[in-house]
Protein backbone atom coordinates (compact mmCIF):
# COMPACT_ATOMS: atom_id res chain seq x y z
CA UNK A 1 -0.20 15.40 -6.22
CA UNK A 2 1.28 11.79 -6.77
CA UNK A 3 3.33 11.03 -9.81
CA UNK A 4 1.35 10.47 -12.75
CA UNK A 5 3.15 7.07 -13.29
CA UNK A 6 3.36 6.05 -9.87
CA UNK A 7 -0.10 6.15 -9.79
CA UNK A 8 -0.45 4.58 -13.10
CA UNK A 9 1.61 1.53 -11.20
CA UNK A 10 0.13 1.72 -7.99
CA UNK A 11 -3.32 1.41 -10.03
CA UNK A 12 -2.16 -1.69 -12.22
CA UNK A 13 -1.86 -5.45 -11.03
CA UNK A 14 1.21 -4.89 -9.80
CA UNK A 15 3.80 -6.38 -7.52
CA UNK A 16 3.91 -4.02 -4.37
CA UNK A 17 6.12 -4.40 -1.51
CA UNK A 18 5.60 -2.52 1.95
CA UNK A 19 8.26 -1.44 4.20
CA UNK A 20 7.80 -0.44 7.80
CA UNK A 21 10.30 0.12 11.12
CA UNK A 22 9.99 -2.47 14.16
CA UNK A 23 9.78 -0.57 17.36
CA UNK A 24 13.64 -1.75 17.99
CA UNK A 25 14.13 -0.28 14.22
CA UNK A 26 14.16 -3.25 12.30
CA UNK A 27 12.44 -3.40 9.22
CA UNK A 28 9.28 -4.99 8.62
CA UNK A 29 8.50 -5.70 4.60
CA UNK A 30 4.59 -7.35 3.34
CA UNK A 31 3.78 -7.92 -0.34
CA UNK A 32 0.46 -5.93 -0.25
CA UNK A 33 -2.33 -5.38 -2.75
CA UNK A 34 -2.18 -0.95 -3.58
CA UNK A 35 -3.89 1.49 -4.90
CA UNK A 36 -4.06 5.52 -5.42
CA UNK A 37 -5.75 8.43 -5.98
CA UNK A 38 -4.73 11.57 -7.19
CA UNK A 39 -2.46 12.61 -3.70
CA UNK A 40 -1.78 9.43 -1.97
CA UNK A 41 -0.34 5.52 -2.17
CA UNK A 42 -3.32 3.56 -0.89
CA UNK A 43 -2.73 0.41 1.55
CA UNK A 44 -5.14 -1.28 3.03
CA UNK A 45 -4.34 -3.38 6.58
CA UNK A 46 -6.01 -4.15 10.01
CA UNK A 47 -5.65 -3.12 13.25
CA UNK A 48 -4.21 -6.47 14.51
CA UNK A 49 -1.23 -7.10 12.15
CA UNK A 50 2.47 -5.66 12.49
CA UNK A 51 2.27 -3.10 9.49
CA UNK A 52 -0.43 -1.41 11.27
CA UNK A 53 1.04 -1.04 15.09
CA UNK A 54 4.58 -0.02 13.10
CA UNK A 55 2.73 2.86 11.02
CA UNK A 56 1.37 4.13 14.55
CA UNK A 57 4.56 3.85 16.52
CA UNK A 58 6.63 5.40 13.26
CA UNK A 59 4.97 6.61 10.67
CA UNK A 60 7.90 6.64 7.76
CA UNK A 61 7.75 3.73 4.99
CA UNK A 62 8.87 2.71 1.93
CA UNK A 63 7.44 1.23 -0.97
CA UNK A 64 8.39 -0.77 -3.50
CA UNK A 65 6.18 -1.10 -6.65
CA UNK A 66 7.70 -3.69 -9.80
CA UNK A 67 6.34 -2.32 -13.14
CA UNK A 68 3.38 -5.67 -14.66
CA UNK A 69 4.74 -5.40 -18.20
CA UNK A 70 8.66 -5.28 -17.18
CA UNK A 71 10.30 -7.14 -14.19
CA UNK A 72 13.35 -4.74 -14.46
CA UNK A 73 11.66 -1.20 -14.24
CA UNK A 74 10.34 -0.39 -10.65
CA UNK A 75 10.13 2.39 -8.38
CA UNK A 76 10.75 3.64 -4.59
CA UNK A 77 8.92 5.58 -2.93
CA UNK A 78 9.48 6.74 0.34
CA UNK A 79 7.41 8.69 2.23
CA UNK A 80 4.93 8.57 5.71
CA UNK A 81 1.79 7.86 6.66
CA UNK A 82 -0.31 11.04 6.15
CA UNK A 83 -3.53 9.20 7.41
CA UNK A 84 -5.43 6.16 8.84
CA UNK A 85 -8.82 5.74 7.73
CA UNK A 86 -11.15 3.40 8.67
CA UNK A 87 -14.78 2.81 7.96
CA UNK A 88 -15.83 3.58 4.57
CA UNK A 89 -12.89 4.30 2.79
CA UNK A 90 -11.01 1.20 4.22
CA UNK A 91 -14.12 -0.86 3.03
CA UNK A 92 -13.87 0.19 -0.22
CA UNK A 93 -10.56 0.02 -0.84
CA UNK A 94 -10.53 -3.53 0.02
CA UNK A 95 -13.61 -3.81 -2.55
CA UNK A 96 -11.29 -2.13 -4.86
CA UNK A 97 -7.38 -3.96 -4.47
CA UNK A 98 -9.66 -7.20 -3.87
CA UNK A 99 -11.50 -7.19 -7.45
CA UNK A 100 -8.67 -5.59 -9.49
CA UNK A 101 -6.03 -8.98 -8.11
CA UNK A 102 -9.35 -11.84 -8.71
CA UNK A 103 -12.31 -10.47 -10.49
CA UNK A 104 -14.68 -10.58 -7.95
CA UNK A 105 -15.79 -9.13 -4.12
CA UNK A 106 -14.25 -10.49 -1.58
CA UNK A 107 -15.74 -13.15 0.81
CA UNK A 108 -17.34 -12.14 4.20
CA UNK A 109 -14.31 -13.73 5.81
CA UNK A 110 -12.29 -10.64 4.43
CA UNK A 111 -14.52 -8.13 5.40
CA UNK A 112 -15.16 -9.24 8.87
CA UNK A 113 -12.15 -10.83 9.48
CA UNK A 114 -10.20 -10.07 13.00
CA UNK A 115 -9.63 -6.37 13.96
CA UNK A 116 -10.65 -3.20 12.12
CA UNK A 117 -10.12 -2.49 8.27
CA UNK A 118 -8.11 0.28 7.46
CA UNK A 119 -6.71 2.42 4.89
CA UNK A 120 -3.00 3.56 4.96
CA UNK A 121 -2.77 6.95 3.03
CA UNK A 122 0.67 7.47 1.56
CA UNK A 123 2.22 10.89 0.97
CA UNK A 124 5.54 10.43 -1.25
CA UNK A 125 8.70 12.24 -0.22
CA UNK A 126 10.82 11.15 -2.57
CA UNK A 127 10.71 8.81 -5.67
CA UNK A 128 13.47 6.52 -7.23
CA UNK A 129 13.00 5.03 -10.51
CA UNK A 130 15.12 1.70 -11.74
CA UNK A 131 14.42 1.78 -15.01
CA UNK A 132 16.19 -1.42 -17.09
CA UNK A 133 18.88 -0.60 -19.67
């Protein structure tokens, strides 16, 4: 089960950063619009950008989420990708991160834009909090 509070953030309009490892082990970070259920960080991608072919290659990543109501308190988790679904789930989750940033569905352009939708699932290993002082 995810942290309450993670989820809480993850579920929010707020500031999310991914990190991912370059096949030579660099890292690879995208702001990205989250989400989450009860178990999992949800990210959505497609199957032609970077985050996506790093997630296959390796699946260990980091996020960073940056609390809406307080610049200063933000957590880390770190964890891997427990699952990449497409279809359905992807679909909706791009329904979901798209009306919770702008009010509204997305355009067709999103939803049949190049490569396949899909939906990172998330499990957290291990959770930092920076909390402000």
């Amino acid at each position: 089960m995810l942290d309450p509070e993670v989820r809480r953030l993850a579920q929010a309009c707020s500031d999310v950063t991914l990190a991912t490892l370059m096949p030579d082990g660099q890292p690879h970070t995208s702001i990205v619009w989250a989400h989450a259920d009860d178990d999992y960080l949800l990210i959505g991608t497609s199957t032609t950008l970077q985050k996506y072919r790093n997630v296959v290659a390796d699946p260990r990543v980091s996020v960073l989420i940056v609390d809406p109501d307080d610049a200063r308190r933000y957590v880390e988790v770190r964890g891997h990708v427990a699952a990449l679904d497409t279809g359905a789930p992807a679909l909706e989750l791009v329904q979901t991160t798209f009306g919770k940033w702008t009010g509204g569905p997305p355009p067709p352009v999103v939803l049949a834009g190049a490569g396949q939708r899909v939906r990172l699932r998330i499990a957290a290993e291990r959770i930092r909090w920076k909390l402000p002082r």
